[in-house]
C-alpha atoms as a PDB file:
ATOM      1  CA  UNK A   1     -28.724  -1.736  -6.932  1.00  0.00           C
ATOM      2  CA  UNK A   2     -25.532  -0.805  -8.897  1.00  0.00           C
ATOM      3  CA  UNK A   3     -22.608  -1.088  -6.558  1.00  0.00           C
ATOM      4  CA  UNK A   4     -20.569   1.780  -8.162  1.00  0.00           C
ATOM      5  CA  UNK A   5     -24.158   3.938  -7.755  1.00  0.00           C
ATOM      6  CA  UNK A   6     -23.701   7.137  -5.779  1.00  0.00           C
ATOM      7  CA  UNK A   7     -19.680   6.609  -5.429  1.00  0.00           C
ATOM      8  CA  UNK A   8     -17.731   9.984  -5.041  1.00  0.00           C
ATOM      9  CA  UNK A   9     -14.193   9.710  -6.208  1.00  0.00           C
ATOM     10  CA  UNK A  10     -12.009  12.697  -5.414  1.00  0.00           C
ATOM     11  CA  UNK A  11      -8.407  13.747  -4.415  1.00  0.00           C
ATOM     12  CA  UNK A  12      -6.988  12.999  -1.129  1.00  0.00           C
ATOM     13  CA  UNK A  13      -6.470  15.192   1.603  1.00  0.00           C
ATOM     14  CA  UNK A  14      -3.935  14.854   4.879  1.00  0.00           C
ATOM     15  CA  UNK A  15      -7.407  14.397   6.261  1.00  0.00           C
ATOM     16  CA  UNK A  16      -8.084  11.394   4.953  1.00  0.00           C
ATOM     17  CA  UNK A  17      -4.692   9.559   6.029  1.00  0.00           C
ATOM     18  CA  UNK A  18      -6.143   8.309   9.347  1.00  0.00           C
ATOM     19  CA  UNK A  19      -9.164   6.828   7.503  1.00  0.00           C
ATOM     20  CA  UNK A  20      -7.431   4.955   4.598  1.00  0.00           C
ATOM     21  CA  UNK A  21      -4.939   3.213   7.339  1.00  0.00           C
ATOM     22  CA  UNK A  22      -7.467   2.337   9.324  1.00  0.00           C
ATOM     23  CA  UNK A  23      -9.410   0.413   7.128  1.00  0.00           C
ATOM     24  CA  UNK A  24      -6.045  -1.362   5.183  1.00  0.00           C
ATOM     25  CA  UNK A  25      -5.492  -4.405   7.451  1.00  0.00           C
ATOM     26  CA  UNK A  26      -9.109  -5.562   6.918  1.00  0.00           C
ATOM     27  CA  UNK A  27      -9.230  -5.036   3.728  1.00  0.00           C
ATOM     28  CA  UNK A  28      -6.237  -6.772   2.714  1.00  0.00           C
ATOM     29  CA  UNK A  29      -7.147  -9.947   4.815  1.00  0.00           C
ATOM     30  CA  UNK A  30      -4.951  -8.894   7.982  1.00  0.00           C
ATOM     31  CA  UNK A  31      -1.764  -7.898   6.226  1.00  0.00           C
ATOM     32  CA  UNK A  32      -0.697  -5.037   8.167  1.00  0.00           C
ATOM     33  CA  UNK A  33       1.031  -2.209   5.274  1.00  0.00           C
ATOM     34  CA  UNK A  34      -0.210   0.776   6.841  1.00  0.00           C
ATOM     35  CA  UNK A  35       3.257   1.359   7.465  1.00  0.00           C
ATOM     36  CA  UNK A  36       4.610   2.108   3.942  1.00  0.00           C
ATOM     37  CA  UNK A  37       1.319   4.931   3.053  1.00  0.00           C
ATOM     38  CA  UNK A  38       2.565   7.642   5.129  1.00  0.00           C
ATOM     39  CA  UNK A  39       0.529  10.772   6.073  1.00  0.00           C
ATOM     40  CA  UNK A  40       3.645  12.984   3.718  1.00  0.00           C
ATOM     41  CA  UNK A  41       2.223  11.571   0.994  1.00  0.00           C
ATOM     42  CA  UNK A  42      -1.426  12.830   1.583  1.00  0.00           C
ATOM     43  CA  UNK A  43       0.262  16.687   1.429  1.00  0.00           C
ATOM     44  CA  UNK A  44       3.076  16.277  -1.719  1.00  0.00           C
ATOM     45  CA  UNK A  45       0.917  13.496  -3.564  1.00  0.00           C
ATOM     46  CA  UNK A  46      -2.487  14.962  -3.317  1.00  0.00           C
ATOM     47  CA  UNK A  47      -3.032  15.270  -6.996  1.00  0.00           C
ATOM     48  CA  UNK A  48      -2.445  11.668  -7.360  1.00  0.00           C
ATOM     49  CA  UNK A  49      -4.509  10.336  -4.442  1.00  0.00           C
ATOM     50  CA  UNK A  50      -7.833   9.096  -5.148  1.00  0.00           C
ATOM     51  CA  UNK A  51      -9.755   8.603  -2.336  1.00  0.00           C
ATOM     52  CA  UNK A  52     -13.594   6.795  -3.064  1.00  0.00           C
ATOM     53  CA  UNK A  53     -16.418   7.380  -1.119  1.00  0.00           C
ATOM     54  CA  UNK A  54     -20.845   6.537  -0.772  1.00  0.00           C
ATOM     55  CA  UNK A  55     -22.663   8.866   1.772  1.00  0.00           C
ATOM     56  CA  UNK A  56     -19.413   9.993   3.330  1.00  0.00           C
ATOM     57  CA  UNK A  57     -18.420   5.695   3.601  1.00  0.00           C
ATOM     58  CA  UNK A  58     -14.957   4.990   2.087  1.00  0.00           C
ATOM     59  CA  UNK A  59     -15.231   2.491  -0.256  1.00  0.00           C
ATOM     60  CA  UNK A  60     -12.006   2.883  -2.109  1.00  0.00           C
ATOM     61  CA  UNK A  61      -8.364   4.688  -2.311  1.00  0.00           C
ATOM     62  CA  UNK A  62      -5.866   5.052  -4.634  1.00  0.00           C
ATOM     63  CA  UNK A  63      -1.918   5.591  -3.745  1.00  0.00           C
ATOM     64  CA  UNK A  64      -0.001   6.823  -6.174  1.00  0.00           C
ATOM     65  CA  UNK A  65       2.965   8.843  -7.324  1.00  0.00           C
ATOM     66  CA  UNK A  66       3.287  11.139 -10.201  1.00  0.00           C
ATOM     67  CA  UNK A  67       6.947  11.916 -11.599  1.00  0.00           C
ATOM     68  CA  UNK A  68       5.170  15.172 -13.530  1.00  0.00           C
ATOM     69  CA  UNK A  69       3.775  16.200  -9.921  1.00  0.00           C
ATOM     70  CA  UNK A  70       7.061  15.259  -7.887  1.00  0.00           C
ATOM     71  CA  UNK A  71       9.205  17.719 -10.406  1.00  0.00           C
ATOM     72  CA  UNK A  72       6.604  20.578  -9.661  1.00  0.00           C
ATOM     73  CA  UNK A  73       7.622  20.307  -5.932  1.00  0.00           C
ATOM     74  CA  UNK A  74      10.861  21.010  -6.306  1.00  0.00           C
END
């Protein structure tokens, strides 16, 4: 089986905050950052959150920050 088969990537929603901390201490070997991706970020960021996913699993998230999408915020 191909182990990017069937992967949904879309952007993230202020839904998905609770899910992508959840899973961040066990996925980074017990380092606890869940702390520094806050849940603002899900609603100003959205465009630039990537959130990966197989039959509703999450598999994968992206972070990021966008100066272009920052400056249409303001």
């Amino acid at each position: 089986m191909n182990l990017i088969e069937n992967i949904q990537i879309r952007n993230g929603r202020p839904s998905d905050h609770e899910r992508v901390v959840s899973v961040m201490p066990e996925w980074w070997d017990g380092l606890d950052l869940t702390s520094s991706v806050l849940k603002i970020f899900f609603v100003h960021f959205c465009n630039t959150i990537y959130v990966a996913e197989r039959s509703d699993e999450l598999v994968g998230f992206l972070v990021s920050f966008d100066e272009v999408c920052n400056k249409q915020m303001l």
